[in-house]
C-alpha atoms as a PDB file:
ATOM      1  CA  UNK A   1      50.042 -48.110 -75.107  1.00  0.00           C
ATOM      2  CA  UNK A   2      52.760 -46.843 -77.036  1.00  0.00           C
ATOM      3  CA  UNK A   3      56.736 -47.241 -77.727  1.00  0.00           C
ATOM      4  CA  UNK A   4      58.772 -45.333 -75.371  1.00  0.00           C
ATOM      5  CA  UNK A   5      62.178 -45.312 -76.100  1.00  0.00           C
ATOM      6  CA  UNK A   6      64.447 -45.707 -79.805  1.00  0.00           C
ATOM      7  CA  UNK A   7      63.743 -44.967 -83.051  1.00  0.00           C
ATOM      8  CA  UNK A   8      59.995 -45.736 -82.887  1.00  0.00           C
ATOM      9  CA  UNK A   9      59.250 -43.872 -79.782  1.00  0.00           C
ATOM     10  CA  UNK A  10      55.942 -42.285 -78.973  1.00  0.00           C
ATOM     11  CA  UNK A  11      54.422 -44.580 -82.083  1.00  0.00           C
ATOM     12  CA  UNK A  12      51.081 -45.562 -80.677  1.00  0.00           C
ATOM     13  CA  UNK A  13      50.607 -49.569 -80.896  1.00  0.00           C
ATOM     14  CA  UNK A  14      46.811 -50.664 -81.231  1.00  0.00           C
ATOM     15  CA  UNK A  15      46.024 -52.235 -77.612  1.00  0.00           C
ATOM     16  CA  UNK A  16      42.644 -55.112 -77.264  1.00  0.00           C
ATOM     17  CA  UNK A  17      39.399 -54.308 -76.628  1.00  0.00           C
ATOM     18  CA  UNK A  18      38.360 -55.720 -72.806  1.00  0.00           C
ATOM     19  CA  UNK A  19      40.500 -57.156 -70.444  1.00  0.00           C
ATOM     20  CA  UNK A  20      41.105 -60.858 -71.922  1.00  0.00           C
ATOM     21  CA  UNK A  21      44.991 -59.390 -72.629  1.00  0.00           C
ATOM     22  CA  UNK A  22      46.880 -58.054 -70.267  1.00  0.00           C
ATOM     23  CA  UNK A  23      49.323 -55.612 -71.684  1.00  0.00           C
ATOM     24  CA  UNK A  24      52.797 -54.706 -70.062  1.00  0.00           C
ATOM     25  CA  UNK A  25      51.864 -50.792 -68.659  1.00  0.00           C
ATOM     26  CA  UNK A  26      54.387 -48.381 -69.745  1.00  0.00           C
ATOM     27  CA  UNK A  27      55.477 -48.155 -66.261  1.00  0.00           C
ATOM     28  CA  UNK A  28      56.570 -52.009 -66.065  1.00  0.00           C
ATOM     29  CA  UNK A  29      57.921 -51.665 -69.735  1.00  0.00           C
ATOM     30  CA  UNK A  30      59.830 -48.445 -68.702  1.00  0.00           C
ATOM     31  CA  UNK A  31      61.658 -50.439 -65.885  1.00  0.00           C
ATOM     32  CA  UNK A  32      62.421 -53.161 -67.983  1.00  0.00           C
ATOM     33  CA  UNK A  33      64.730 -51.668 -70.434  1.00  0.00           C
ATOM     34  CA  UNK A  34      66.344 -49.346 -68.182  1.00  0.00           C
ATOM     35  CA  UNK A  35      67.307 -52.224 -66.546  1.00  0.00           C
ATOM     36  CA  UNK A  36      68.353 -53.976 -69.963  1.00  0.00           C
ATOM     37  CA  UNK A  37      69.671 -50.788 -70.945  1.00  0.00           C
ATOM     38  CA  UNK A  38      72.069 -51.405 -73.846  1.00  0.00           C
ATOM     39  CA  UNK A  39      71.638 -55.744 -73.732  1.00  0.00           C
ATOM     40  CA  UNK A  40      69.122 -55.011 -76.056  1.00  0.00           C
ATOM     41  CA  UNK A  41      70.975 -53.487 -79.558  1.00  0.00           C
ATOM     42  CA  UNK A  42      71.890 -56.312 -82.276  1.00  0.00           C
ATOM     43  CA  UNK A  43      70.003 -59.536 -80.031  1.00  0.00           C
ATOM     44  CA  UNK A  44      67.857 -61.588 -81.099  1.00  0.00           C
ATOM     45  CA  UNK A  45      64.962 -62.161 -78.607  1.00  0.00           C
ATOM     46  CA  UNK A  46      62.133 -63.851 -78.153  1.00  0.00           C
ATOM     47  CA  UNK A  47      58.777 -63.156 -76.993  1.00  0.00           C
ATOM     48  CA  UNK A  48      56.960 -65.672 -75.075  1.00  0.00           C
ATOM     49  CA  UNK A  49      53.069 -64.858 -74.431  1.00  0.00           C
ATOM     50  CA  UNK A  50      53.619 -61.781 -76.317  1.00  0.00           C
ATOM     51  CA  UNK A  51      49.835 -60.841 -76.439  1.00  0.00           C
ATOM     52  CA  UNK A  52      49.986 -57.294 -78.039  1.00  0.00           C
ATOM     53  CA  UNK A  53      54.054 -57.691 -78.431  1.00  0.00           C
ATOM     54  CA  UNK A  54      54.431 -54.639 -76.810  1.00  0.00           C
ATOM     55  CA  UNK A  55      58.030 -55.751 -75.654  1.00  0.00           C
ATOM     56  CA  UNK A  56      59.261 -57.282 -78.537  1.00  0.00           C
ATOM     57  CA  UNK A  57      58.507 -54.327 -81.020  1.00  0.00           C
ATOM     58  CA  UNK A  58      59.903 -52.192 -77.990  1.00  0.00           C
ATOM     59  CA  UNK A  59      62.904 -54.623 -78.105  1.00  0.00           C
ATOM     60  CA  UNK A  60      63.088 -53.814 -81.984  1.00  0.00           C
ATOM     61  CA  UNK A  61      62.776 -49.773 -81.366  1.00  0.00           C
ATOM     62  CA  UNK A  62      66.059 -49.874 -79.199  1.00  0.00           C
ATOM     63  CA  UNK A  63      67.986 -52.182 -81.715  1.00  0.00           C
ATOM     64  CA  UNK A  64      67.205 -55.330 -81.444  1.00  0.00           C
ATOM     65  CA  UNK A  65      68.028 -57.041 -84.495  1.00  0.00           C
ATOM     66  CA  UNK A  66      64.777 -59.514 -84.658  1.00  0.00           C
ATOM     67  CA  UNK A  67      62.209 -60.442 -82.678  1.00  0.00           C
ATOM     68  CA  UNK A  68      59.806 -63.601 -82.574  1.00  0.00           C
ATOM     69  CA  UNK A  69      56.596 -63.426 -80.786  1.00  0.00           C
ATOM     70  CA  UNK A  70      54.906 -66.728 -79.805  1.00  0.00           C
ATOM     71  CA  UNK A  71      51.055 -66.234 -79.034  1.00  0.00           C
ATOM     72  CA  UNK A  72      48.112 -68.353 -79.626  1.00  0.00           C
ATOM     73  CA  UNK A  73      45.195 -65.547 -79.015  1.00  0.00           C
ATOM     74  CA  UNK A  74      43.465 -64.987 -82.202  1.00  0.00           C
ATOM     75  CA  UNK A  75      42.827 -60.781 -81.349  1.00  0.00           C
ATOM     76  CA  UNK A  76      45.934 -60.956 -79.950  1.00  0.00           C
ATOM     77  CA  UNK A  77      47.868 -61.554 -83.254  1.00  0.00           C
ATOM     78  CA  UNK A  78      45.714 -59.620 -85.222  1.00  0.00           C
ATOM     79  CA  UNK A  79      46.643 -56.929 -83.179  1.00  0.00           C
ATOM     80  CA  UNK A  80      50.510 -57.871 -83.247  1.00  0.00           C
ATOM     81  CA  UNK A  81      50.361 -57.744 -87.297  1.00  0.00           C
ATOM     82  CA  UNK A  82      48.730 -54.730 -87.425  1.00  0.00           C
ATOM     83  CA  UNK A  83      51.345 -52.803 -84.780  1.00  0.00           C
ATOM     84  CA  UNK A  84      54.645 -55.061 -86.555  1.00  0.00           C
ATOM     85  CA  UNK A  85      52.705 -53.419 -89.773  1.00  0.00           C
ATOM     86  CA  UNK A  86      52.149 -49.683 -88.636  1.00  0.00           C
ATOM     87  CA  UNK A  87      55.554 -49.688 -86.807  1.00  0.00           C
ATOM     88  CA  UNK A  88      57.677 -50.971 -89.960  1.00  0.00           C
ATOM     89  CA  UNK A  89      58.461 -53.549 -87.852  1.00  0.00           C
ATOM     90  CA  UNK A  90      57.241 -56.405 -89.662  1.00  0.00           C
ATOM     91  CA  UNK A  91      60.654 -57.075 -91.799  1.00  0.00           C
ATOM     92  CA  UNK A  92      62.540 -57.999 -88.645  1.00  0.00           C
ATOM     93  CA  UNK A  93      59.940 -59.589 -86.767  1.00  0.00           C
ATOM     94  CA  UNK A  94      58.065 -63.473 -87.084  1.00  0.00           C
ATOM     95  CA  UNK A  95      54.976 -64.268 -85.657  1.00  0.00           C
ATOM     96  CA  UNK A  96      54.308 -68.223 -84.512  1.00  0.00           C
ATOM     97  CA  UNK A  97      50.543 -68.533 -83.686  1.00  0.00           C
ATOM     98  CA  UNK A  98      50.852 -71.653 -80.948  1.00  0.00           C
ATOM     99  CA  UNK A  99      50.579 -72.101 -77.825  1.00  0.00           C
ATOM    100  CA  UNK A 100      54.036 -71.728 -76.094  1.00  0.00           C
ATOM    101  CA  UNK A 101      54.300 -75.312 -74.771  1.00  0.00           C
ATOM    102  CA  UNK A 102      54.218 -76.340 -78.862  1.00  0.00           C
ATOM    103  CA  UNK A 103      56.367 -72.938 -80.054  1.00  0.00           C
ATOM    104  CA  UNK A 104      59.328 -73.907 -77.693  1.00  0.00           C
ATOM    105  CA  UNK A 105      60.046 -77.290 -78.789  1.00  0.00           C
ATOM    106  CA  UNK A 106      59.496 -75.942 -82.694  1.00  0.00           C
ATOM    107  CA  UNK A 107      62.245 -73.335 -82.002  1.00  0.00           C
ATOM    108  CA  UNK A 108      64.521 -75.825 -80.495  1.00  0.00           C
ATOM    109  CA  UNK A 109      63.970 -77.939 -83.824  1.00  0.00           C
ATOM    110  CA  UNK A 110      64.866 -75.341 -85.872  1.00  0.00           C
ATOM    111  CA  UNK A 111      67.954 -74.535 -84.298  1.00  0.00           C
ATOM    112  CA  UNK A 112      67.101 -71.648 -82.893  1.00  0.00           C
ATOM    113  CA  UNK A 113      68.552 -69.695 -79.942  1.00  0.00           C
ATOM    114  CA  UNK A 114      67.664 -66.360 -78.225  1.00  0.00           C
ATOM    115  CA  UNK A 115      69.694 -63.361 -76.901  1.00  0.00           C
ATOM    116  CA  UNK A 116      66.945 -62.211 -75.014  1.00  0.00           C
ATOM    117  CA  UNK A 117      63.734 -63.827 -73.673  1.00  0.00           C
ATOM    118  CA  UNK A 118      60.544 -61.815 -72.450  1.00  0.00           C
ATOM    119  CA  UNK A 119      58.135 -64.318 -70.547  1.00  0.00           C
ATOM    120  CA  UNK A 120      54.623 -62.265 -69.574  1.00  0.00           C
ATOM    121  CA  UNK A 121      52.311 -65.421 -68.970  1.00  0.00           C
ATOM    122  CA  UNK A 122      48.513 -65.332 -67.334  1.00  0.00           C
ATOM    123  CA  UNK A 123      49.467 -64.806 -63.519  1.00  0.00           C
ATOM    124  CA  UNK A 124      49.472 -67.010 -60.779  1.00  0.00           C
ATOM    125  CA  UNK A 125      48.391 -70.097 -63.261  1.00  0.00           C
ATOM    126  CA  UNK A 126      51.847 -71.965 -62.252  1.00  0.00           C
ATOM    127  CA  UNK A 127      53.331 -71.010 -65.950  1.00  0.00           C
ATOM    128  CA  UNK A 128      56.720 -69.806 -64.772  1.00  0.00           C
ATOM    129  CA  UNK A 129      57.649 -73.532 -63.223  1.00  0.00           C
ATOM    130  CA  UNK A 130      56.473 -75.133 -66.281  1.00  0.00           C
ATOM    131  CA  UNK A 131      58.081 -72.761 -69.238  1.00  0.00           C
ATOM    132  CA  UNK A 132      61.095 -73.107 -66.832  1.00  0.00           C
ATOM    133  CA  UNK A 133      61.097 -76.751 -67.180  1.00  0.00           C
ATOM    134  CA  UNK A 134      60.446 -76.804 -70.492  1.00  0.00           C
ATOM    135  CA  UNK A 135      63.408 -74.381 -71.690  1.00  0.00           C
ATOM    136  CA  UNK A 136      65.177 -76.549 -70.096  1.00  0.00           C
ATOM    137  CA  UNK A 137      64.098 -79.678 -72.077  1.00  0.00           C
ATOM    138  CA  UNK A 138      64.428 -77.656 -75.114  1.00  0.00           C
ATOM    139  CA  UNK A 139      67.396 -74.961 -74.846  1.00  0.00           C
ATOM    140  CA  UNK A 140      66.429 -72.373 -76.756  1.00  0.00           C
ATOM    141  CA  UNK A 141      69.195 -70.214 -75.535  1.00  0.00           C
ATOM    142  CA  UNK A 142      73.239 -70.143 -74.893  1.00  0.00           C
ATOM    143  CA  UNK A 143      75.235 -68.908 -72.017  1.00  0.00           C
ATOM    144  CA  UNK A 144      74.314 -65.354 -71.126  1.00  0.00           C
ATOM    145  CA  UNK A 145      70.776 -64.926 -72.488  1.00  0.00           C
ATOM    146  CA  UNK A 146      68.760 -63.192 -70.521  1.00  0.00           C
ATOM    147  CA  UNK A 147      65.252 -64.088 -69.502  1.00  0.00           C
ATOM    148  CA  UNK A 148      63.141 -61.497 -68.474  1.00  0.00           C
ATOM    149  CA  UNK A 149      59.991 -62.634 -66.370  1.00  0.00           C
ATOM    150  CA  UNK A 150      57.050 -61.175 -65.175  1.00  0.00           C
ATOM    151  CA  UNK A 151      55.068 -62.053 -62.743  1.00  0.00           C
ATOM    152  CA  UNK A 152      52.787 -61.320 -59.620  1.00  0.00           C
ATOM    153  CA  UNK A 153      54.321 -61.048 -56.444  1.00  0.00           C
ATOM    154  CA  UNK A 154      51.825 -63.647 -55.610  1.00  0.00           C
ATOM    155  CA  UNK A 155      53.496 -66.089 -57.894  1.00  0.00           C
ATOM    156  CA  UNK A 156      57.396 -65.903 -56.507  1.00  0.00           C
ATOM    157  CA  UNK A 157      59.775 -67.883 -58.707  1.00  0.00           C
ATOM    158  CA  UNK A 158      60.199 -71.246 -58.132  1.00  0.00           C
ATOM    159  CA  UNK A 159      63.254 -72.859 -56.413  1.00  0.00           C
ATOM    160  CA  UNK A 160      64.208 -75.040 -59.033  1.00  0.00           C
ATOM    161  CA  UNK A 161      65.482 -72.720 -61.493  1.00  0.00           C
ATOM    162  CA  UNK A 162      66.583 -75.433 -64.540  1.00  0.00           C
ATOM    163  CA  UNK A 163      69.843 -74.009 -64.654  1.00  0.00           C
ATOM    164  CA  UNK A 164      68.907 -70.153 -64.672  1.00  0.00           C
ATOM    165  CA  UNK A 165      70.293 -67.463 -62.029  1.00  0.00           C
ATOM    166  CA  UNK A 166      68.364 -64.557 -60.897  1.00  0.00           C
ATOM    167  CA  UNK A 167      70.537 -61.700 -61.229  1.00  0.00           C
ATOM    168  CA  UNK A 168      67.789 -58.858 -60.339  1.00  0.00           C
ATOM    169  CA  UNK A 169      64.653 -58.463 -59.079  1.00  0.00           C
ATOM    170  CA  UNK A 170      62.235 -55.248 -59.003  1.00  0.00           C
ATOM    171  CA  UNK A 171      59.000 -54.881 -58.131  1.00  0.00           C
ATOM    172  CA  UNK A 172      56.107 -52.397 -58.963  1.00  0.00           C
ATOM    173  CA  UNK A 173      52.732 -52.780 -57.554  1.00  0.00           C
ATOM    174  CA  UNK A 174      51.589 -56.346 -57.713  1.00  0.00           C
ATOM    175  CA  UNK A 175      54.214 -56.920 -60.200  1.00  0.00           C
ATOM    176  CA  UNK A 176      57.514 -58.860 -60.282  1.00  0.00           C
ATOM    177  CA  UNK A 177      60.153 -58.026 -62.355  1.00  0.00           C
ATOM    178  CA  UNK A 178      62.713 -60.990 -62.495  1.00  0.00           C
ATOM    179  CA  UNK A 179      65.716 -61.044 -64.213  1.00  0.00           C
ATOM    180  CA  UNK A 180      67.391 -64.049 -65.089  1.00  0.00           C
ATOM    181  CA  UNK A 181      70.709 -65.024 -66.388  1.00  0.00           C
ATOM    182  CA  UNK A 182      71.418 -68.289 -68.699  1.00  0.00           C
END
């Protein structure tokens, strides 16, 4: 696993041990922000189930000017403070170490409000519906933030999109790329 595009790239992250984490594959990340392409420089962005935080310190290589990751996974944040640490990342980054049902509703409290939104939750467990719903609820976000889901193929989005549009989809393998627009 490693960063593969800005001023970090090539910089290998530290990935888990096993398969409880499921890292983005370079491929999938790849896709991602050629897609994004330059939506990426001077947001703010969020990542939601960040597990190694792959994205969001990608998100920080090309520009982005912070990014919070939201994971409850004990070996999963220790490996997201040692990468934020090794990548010089750690200024511009925050770590919340809760379950994303209990981060969202924090953020919204705080005033907070995202650019950009990664969402890379445990397949085909129903998460997409319910994180939908719940940014809802709690708008963490303004008009034109982009939320970034992914997702098996298995798992299509839901109907009921709380107010979100999809404005691209892309898929690789058993994964879904969905792109969603605020």
């Amino acid at each position: 696993m490693r960063i593969i595009g800005g001023i970090s790239k090539g910089r290998r992250l530290s990935s888990p041990k096993g398969s409880s984490i499921r890292p983005t594959l370079d491929r999938v990340k790849e896709t991602i922000f050629n897609i994004l392409g330059k939506e990426v420089e001077g947001k703010v962005v969020l990542d939601l189930f960040a597990g190694t935080g792959n994205l969001g310190m990608e998100a920080l290589s090309r520009g982005a000017l912070k990014t919070v990751f939201v994971e409850k996974a004990k070996e999963a944040l220790r490996i997201i403070q040692k990468n934020l640490l090794q990548s010089g990342f750690a200024i511009r980054s925050e770590v919340i170490p809760k379950d994303v049902r209990r981060a969202i509703p924090l953020l919204e409290k705080r005033g907070d409000a995202f650019d950009l939104i990664f969402m890379d939750p445990p397949y085909e467990k129903g998460w997409v519906q319910k994180i939908l719903n719940q940014l809802r609820d709690h708008p963490i976000y303004h008009r034109g933030t982009i939320l970034v889901i992914e997702h098996s193929r298995r798992e299509p989005i839901p109907a009921d999109l709380s107010g979100w549009e999809i404005i691209r989809q892309r898929m690789i393998g058993d994964t879904v790329l969905s792109f969603l627009k605020g």
